[in-house]
C-alpha atoms as a PDB file:
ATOM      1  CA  UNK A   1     -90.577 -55.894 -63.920  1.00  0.00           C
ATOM      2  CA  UNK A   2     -90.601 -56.728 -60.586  1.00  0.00           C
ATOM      3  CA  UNK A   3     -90.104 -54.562 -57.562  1.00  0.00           C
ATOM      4  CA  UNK A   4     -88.525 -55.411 -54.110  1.00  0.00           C
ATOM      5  CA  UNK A   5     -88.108 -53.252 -50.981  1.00  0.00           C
ATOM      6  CA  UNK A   6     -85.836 -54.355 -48.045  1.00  0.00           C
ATOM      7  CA  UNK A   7     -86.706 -51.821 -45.359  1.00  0.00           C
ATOM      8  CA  UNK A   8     -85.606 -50.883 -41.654  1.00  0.00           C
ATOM      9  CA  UNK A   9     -81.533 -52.780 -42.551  1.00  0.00           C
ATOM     10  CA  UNK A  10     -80.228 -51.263 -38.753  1.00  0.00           C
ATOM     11  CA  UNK A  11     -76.474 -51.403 -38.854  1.00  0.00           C
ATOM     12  CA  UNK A  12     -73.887 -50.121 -36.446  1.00  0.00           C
ATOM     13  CA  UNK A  13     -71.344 -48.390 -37.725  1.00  0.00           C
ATOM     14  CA  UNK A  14     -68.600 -45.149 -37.715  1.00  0.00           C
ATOM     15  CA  UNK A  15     -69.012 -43.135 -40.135  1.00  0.00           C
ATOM     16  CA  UNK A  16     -69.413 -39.210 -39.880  1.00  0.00           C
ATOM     17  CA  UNK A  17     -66.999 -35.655 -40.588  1.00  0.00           C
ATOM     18  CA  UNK A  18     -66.523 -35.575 -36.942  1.00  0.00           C
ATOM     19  CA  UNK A  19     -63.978 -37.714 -34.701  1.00  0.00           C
ATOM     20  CA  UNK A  20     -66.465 -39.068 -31.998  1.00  0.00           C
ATOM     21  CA  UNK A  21     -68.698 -40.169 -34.593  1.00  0.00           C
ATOM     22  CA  UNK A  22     -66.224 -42.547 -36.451  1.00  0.00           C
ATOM     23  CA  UNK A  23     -64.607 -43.657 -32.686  1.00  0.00           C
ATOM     24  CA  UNK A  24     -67.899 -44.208 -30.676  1.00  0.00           C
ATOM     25  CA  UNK A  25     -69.955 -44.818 -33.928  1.00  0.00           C
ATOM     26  CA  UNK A  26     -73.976 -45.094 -34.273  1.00  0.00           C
ATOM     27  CA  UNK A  27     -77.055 -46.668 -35.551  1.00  0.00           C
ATOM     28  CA  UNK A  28     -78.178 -46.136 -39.173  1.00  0.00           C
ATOM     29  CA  UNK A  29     -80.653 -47.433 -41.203  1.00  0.00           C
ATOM     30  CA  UNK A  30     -80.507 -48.648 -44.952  1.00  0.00           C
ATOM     31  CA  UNK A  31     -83.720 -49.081 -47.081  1.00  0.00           C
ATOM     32  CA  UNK A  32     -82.942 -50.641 -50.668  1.00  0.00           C
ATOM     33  CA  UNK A  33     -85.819 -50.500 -53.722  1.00  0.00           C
ATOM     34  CA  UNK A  34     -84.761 -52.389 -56.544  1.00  0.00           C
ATOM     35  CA  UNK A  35     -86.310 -53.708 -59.829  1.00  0.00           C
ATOM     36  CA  UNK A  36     -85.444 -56.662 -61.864  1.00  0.00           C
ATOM     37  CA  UNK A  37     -86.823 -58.257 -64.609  1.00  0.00           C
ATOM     38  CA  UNK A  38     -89.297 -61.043 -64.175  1.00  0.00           C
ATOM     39  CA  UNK A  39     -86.186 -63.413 -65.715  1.00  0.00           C
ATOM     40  CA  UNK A  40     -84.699 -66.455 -63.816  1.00  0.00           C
ATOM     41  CA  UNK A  41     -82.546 -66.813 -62.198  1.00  0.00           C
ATOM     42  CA  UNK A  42     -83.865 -63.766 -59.790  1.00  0.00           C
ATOM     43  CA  UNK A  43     -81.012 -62.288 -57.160  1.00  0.00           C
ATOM     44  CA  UNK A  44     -81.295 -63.514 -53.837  1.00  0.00           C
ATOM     45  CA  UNK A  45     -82.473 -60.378 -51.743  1.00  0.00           C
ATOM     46  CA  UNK A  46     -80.697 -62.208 -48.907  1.00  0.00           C
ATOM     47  CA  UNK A  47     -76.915 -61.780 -50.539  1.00  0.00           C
ATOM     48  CA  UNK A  48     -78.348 -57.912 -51.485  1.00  0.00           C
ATOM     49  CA  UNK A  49     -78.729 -57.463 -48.052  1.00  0.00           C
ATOM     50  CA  UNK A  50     -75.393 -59.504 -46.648  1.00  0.00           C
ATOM     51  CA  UNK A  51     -72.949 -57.313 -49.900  1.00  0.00           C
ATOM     52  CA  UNK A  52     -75.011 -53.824 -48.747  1.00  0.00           C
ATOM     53  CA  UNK A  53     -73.573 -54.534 -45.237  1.00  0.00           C
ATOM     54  CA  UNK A  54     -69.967 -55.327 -46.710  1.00  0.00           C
ATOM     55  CA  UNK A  55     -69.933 -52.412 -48.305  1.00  0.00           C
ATOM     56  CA  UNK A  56     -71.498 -50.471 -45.544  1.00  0.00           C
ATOM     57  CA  UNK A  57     -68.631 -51.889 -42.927  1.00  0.00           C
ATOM     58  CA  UNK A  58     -65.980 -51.792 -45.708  1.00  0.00           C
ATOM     59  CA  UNK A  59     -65.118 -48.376 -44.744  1.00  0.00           C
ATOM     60  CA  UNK A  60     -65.122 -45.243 -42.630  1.00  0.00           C
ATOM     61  CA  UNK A  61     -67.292 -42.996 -44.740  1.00  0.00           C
ATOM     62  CA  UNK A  62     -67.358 -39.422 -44.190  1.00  0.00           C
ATOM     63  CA  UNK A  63     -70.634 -38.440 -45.531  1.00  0.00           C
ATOM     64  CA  UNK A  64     -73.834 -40.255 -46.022  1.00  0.00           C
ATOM     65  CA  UNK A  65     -73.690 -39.293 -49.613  1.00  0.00           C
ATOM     66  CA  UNK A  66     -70.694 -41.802 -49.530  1.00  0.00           C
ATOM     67  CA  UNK A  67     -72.022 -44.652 -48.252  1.00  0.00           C
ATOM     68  CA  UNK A  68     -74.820 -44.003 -50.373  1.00  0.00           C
ATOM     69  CA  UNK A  69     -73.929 -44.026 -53.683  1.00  0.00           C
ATOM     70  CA  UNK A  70     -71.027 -46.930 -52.891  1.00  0.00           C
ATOM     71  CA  UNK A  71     -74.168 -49.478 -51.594  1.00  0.00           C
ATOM     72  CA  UNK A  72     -76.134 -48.143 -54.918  1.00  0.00           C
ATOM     73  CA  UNK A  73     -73.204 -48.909 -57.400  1.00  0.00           C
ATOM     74  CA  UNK A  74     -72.231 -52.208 -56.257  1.00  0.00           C
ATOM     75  CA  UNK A  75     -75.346 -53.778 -55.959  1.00  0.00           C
ATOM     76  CA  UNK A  76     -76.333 -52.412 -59.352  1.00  0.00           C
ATOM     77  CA  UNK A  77     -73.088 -53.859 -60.870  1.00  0.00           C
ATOM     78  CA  UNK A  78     -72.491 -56.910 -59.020  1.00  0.00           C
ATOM     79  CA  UNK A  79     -76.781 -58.178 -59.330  1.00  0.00           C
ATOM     80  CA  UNK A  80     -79.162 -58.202 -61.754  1.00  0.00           C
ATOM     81  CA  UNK A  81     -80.749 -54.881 -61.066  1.00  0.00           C
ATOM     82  CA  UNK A  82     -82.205 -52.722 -63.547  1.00  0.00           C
ATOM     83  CA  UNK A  83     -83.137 -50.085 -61.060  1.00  0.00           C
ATOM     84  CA  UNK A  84     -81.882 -49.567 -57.504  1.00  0.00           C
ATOM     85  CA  UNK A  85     -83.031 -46.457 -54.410  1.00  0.00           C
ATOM     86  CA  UNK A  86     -81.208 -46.802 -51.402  1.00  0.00           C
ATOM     87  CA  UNK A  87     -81.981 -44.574 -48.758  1.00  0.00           C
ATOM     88  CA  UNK A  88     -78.859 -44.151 -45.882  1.00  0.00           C
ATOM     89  CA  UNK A  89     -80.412 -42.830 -42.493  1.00  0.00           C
ATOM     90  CA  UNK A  90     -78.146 -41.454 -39.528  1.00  0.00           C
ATOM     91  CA  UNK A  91     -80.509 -41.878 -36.259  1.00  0.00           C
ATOM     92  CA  UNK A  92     -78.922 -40.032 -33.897  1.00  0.00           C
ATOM     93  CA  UNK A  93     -77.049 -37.022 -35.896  1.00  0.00           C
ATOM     94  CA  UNK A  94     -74.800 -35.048 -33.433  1.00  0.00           C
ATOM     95  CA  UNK A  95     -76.652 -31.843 -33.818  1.00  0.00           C
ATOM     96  CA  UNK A  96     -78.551 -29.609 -31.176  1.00  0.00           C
ATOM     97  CA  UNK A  97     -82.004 -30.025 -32.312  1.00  0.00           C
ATOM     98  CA  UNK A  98     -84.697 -32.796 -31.662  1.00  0.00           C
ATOM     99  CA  UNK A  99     -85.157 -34.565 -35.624  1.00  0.00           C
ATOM    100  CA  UNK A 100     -85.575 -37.717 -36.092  1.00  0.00           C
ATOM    101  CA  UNK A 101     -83.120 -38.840 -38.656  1.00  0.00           C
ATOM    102  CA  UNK A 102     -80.845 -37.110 -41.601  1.00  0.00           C
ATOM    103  CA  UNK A 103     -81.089 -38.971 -44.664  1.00  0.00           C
ATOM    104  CA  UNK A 104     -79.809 -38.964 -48.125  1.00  0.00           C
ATOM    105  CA  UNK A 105     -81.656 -40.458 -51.060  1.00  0.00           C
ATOM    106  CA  UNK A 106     -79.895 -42.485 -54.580  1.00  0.00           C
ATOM    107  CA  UNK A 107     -81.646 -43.580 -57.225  1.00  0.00           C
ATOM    108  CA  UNK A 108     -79.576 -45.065 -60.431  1.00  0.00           C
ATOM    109  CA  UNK A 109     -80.432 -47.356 -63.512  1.00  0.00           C
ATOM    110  CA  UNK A 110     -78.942 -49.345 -65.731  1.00  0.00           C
END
């Protein structure tokens, strides 16, 4: 097996439960682990990156959970992934305390 990260993807987009966030929008950030097998032809990590950003911009999500799992399934249908994590981080969450990110966490398998 081999194992690539793709860290730090920052992406600008308007997604969020409440109105301002999905009309002003904001910064996230998308991390993507993924495995493969040491078999060629090997997926391009460059179209991984370009599809999780379609997907990303695709829609208005509601919740990071969302966005989440959506990046995780296509990639792990439409590539030859055997195992994919994809971490979805809002930067600048619209809540009244100093954090530095809210972030939700999928792992899935083949």
């Amino acid at each position: 097996m081999i194992k690539f990260q793709i860290n730090g993807m920052k992406i600008y987009g308007f997604h969020g439960v409440l109105e301002e966030e999905r009309e002003i929008g904001q910064f996230f950030s998308i991390d993507i682990e993924y495995t493969i097998r040491n078999e060629k032809p090997y997926p391009d990590y460059t179209g991984i990156v370009q599809r999780a950003s379609e997907v990303f911009l695709e829609f208005k999500y509601n919740y990071l959970e969302e966005i989440t799992e959506t990046i995780c399934n296509k990639l792990l249908s439409e590539f030859k992934i055997e195992n994919i994590k994809v971490t979805t981080r809002k930067l600048h969450p619209p809540i009244n305390v100093s954090l530095d990110n809210i972030s939700c966490i999928i792992e899935k398998g083949k």
